[in-house]
PDB file of N, CA and C in Angstrom:
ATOM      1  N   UNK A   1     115.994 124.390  96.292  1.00  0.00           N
ATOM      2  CA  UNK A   1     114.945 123.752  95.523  1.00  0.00           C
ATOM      3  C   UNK A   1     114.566 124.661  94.360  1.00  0.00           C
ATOM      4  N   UNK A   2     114.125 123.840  93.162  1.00  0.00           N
ATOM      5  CA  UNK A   2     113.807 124.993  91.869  1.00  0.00           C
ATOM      6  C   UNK A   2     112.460 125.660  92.297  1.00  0.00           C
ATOM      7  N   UNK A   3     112.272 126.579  91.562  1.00  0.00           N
ATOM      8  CA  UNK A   3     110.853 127.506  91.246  1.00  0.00           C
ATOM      9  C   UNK A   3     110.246 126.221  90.905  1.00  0.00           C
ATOM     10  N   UNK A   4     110.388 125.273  90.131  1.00  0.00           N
ATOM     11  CA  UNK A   4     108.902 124.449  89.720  1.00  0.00           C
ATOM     12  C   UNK A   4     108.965 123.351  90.411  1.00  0.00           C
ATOM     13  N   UNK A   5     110.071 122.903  91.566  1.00  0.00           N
ATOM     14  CA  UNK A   5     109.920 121.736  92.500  1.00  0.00           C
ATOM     15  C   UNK A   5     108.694 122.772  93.388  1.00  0.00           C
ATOM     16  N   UNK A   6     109.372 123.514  94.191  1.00  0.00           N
ATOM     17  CA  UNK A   6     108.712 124.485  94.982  1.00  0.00           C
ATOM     18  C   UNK A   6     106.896 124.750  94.553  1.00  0.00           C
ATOM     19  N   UNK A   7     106.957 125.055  93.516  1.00  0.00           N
ATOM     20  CA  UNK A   7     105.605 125.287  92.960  1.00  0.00           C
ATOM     21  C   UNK A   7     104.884 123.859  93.098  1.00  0.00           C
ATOM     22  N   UNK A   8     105.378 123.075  92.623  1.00  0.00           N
ATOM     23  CA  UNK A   8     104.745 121.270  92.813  1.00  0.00           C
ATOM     24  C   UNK A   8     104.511 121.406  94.161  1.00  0.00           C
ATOM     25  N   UNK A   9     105.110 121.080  94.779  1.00  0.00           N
ATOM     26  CA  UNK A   9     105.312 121.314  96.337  1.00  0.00           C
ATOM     27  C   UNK A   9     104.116 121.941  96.873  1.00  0.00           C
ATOM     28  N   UNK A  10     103.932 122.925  96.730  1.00  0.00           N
ATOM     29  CA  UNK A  10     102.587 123.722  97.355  1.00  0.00           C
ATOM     30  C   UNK A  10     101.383 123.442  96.675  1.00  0.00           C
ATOM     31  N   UNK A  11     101.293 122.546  95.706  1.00  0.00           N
ATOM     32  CA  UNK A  11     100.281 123.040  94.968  1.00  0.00           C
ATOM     33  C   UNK A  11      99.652 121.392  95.338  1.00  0.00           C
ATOM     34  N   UNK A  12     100.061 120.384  96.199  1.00  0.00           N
ATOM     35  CA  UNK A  12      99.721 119.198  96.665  1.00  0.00           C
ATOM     36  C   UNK A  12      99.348 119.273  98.068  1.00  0.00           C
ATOM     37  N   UNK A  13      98.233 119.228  97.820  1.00  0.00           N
ATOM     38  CA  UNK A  13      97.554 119.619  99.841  1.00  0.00           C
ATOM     39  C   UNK A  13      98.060 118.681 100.932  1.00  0.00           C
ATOM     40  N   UNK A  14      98.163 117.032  99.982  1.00  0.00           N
ATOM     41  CA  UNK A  14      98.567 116.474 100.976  1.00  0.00           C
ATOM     42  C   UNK A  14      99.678 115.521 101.498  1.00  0.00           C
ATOM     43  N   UNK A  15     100.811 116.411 100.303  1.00  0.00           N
ATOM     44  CA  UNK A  15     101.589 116.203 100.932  1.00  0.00           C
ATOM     45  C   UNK A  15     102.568 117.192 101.745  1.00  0.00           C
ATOM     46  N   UNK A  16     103.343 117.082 102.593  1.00  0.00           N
ATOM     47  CA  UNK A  16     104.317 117.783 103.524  1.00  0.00           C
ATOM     48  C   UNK A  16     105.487 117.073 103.361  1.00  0.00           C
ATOM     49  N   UNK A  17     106.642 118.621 103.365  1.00  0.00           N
ATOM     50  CA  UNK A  17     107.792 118.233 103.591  1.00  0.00           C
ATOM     51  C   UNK A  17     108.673 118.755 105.119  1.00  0.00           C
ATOM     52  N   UNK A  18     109.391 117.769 105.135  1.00  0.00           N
ATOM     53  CA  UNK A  18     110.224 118.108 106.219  1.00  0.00           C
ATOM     54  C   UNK A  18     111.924 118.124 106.303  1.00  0.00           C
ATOM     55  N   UNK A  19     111.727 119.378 106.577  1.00  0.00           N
ATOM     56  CA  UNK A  19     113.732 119.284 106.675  1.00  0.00           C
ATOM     57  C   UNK A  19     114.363 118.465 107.654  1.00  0.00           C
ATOM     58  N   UNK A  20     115.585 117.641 107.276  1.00  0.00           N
ATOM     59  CA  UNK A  20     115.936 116.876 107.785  1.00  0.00           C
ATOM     60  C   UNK A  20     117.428 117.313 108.027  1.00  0.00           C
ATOM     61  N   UNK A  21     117.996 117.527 109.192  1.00  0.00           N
ATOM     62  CA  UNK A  21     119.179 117.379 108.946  1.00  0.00           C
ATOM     63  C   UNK A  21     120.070 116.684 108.293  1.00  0.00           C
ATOM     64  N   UNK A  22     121.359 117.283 108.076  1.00  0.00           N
ATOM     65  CA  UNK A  22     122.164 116.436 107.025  1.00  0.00           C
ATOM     66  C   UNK A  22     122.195 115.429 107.226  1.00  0.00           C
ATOM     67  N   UNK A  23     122.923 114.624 108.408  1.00  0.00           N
ATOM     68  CA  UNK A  23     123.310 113.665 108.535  1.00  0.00           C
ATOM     69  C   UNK A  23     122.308 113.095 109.943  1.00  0.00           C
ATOM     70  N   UNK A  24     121.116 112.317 109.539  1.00  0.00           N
ATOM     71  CA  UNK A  24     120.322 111.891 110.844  1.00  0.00           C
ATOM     72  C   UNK A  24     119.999 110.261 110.217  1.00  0.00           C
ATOM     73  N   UNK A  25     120.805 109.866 110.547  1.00  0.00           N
ATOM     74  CA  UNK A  25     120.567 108.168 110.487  1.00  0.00           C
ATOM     75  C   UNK A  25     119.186 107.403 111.422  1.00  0.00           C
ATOM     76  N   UNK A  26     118.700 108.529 112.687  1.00  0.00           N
ATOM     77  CA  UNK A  26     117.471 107.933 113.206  1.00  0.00           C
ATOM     78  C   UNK A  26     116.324 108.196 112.462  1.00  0.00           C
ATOM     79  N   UNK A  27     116.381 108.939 111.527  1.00  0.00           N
ATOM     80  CA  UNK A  27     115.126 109.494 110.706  1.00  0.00           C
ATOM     81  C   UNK A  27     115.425 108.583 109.163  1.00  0.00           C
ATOM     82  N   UNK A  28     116.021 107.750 109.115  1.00  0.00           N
ATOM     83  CA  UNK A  28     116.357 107.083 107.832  1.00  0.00           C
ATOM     84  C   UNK A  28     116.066 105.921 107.865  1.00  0.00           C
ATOM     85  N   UNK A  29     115.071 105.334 107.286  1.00  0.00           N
ATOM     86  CA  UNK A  29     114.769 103.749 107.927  1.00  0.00           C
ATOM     87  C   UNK A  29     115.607 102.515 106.948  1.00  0.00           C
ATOM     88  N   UNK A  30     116.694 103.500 105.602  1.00  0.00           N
ATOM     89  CA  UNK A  30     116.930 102.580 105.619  1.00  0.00           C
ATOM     90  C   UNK A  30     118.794 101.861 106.268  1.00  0.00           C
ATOM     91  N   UNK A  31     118.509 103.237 107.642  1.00  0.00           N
ATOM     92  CA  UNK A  31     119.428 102.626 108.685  1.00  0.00           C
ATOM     93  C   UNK A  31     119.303 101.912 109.779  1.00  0.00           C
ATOM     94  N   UNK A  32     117.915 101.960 109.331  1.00  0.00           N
ATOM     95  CA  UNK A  32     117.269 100.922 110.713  1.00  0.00           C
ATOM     96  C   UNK A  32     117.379  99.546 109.989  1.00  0.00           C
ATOM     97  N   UNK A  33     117.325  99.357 108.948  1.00  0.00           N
ATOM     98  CA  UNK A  33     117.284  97.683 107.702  1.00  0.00           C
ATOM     99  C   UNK A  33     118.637  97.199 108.191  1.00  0.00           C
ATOM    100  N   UNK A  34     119.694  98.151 108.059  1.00  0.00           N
ATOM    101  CA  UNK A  34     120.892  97.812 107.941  1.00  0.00           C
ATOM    102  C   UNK A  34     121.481  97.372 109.625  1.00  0.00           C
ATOM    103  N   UNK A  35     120.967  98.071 110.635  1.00  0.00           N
ATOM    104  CA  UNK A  35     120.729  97.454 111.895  1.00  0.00           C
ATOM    105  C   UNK A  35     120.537  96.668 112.822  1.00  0.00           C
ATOM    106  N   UNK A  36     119.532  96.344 111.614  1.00  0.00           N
ATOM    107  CA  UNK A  36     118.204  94.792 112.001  1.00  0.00           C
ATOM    108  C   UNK A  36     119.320  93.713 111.229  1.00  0.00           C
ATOM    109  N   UNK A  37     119.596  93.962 110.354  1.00  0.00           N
ATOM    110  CA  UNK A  37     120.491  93.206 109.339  1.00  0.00           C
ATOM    111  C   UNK A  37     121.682  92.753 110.016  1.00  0.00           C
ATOM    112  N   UNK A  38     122.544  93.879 110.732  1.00  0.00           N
ATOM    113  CA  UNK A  38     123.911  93.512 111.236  1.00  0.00           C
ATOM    114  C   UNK A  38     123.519  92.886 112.605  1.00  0.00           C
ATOM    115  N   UNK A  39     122.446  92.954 113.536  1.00  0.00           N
ATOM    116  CA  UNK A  39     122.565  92.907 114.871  1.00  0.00           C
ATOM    117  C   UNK A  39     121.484  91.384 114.957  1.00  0.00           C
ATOM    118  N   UNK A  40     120.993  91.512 113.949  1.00  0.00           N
ATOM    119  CA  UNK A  40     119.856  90.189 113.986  1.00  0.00           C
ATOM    120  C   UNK A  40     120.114  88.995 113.349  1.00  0.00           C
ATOM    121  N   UNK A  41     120.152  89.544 112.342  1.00  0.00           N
ATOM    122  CA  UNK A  41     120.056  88.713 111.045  1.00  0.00           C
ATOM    123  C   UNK A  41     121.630  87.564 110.812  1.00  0.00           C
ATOM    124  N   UNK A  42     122.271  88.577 110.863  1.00  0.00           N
ATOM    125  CA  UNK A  42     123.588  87.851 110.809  1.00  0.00           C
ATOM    126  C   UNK A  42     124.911  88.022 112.497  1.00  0.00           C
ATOM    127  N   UNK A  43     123.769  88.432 113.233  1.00  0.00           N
ATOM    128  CA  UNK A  43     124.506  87.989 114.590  1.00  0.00           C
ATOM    129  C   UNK A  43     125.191  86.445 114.398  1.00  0.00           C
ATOM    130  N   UNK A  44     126.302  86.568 114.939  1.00  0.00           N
ATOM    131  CA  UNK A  44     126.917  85.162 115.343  1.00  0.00           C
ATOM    132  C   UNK A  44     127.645  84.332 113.941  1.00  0.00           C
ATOM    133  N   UNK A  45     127.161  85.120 112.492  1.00  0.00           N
ATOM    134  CA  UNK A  45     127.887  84.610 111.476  1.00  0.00           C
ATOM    135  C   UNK A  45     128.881  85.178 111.222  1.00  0.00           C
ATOM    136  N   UNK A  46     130.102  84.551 110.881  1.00  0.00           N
ATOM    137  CA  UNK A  46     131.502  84.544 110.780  1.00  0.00           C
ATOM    138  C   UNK A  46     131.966  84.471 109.453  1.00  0.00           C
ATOM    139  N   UNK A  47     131.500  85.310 108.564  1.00  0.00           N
ATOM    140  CA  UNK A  47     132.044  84.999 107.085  1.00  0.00           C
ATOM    141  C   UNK A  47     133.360  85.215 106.881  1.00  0.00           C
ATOM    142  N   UNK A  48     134.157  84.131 106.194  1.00  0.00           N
ATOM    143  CA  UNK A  48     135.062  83.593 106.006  1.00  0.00           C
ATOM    144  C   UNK A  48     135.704  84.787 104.720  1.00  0.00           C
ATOM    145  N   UNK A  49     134.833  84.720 103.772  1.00  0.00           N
ATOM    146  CA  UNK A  49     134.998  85.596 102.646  1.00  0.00           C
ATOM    147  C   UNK A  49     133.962  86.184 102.066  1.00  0.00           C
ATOM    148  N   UNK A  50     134.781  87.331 101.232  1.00  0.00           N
ATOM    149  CA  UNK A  50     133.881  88.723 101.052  1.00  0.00           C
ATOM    150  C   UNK A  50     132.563  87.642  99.785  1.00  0.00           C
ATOM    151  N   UNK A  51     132.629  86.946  99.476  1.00  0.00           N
ATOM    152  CA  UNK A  51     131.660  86.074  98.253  1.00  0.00           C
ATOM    153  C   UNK A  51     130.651  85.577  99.650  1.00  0.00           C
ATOM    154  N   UNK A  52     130.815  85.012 100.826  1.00  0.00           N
ATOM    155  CA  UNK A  52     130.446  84.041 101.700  1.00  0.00           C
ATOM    156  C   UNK A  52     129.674  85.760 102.450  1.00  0.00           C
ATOM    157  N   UNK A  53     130.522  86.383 103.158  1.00  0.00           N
ATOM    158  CA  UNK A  53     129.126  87.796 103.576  1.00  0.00           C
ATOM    159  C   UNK A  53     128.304  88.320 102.552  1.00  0.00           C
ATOM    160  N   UNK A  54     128.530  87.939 101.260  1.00  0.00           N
ATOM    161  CA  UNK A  54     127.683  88.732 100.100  1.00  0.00           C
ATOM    162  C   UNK A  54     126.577  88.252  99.669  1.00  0.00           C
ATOM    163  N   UNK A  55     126.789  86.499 100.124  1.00  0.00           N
ATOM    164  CA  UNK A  55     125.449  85.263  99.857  1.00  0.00           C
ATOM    165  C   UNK A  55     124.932  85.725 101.002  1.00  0.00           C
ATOM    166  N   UNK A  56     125.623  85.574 102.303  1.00  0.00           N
ATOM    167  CA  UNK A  56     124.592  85.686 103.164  1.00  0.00           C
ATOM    168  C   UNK A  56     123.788  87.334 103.536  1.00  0.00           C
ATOM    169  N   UNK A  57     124.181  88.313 103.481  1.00  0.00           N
ATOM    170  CA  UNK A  57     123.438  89.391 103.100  1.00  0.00           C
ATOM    171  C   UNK A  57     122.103  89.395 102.217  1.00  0.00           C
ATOM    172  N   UNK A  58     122.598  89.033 100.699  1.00  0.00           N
ATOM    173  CA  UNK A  58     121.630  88.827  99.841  1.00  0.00           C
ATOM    174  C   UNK A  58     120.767  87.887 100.619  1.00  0.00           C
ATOM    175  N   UNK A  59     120.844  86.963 100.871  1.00  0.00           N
ATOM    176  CA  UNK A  59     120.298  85.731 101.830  1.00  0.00           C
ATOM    177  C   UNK A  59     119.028  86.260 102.768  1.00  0.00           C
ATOM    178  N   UNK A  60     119.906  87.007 104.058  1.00  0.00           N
ATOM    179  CA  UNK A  60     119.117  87.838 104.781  1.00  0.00           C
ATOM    180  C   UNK A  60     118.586  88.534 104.460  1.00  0.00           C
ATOM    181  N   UNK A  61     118.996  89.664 103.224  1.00  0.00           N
ATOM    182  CA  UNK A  61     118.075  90.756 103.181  1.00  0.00           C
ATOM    183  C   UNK A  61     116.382  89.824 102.369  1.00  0.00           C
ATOM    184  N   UNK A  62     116.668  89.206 101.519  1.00  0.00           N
ATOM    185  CA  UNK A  62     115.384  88.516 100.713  1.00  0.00           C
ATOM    186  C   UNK A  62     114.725  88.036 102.149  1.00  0.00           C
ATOM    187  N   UNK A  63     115.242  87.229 103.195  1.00  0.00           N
ATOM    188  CA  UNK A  63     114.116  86.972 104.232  1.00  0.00           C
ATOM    189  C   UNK A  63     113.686  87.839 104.643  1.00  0.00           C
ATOM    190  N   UNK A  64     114.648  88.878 104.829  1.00  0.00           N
ATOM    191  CA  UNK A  64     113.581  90.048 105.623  1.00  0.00           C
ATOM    192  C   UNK A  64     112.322  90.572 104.840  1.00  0.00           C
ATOM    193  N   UNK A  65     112.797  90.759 103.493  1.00  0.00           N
ATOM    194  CA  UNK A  65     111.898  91.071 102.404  1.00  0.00           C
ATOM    195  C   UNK A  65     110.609  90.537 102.060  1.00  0.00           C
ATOM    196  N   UNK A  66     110.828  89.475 102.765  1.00  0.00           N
ATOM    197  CA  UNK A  66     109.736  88.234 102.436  1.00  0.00           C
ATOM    198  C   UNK A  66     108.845  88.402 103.959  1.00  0.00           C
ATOM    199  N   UNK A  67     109.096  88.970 104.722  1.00  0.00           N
ATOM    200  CA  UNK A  67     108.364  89.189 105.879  1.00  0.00           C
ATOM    201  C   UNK A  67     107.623  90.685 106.144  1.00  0.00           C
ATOM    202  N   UNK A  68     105.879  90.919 105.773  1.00  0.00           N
ATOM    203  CA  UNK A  68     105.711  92.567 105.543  1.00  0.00           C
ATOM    204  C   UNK A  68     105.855  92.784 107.331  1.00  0.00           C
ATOM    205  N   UNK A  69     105.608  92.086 108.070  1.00  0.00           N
ATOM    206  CA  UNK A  69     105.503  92.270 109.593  1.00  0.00           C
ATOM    207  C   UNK A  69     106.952  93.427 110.276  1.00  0.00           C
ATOM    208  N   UNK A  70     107.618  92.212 109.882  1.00  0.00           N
ATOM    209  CA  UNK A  70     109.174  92.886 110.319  1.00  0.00           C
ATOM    210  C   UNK A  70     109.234  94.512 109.379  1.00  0.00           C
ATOM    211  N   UNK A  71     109.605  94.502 108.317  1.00  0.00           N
ATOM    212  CA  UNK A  71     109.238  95.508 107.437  1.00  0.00           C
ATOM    213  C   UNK A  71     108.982  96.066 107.513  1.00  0.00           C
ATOM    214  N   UNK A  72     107.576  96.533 107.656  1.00  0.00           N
ATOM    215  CA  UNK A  72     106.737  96.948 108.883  1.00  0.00           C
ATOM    216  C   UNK A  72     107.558  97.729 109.868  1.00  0.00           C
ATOM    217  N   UNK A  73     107.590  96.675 110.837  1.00  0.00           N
ATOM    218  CA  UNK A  73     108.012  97.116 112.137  1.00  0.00           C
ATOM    219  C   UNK A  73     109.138  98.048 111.980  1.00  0.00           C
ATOM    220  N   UNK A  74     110.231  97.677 111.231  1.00  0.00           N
ATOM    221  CA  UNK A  74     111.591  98.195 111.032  1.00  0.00           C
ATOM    222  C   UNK A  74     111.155 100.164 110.733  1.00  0.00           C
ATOM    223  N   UNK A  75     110.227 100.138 110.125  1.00  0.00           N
ATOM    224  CA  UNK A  75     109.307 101.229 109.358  1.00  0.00           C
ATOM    225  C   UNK A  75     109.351 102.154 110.425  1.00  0.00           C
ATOM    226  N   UNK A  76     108.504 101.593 110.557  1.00  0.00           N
ATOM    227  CA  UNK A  76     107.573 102.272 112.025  1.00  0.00           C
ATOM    228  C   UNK A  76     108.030 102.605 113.054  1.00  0.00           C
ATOM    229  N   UNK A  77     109.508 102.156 113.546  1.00  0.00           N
ATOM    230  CA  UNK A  77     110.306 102.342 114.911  1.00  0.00           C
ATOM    231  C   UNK A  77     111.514 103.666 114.112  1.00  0.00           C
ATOM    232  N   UNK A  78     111.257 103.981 112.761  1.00  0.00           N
ATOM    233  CA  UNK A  78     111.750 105.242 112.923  1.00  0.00           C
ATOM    234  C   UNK A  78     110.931 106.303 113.098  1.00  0.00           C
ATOM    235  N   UNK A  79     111.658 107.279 113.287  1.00  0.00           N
ATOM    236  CA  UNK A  79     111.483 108.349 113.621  1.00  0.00           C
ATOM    237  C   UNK A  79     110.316 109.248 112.603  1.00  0.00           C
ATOM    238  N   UNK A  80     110.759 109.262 111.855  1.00  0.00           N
ATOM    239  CA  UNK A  80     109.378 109.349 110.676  1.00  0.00           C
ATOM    240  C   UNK A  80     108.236 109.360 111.127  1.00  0.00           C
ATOM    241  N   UNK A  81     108.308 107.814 111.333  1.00  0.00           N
ATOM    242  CA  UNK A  81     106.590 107.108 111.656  1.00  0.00           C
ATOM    243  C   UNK A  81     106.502 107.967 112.689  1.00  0.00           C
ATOM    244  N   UNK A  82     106.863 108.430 113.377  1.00  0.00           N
ATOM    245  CA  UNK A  82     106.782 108.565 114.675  1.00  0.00           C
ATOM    246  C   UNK A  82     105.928 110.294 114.658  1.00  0.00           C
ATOM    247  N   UNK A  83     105.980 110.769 113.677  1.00  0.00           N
ATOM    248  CA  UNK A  83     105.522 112.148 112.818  1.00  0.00           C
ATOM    249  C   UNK A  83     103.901 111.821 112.701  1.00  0.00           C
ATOM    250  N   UNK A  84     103.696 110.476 112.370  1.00  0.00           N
ATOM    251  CA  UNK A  84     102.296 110.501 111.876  1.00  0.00           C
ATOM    252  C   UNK A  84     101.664 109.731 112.732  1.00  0.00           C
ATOM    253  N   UNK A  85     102.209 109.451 114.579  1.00  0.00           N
ATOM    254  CA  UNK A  85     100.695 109.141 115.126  1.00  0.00           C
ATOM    255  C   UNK A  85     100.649 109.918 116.292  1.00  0.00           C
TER     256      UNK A  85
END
């Protein structure tokens, strides 16, 4: 990190940083989206072609988007959240 990230850094009371290992997909929520996405959202769809998974992705992801609940939730069941209660 530079001398003047570092300096920013301390000089904000409230925020905190945390080291993350390199590679931690449970601390990344937006591997939990992609999760909810493959295991929920498009369970049971069979796209035919790469245009036909690309509507329905875009598709799914805007519903999910359109829901703050889920969103939310998706949030909050990482690991992160899990820091601040």
């Amino acid at each position: 990190t530079s001398k003047k990230t570092t300096a920013f850094i301390q000089s904000q009371r409230r925020l905190h940083v945390f080291h993350l290992p390199s590679y931690s997909p449970d601390w990344n929520p937006d591997e939990k989206v992609w999760n909810h996405l493959k295991h929920q959202e498009l369970k049971g769809h069979k796209a035919k072609t790469k245009d036909e998974l690309t509507f329905l992705t875009h598709t799914k992801l805007k519903k999910m988007s359109d829901d703050p609940e889920l969103v939310r939730g998706i949030y909050f069941r990482c690991c992160i959240a899990d820091l601040f209660h």
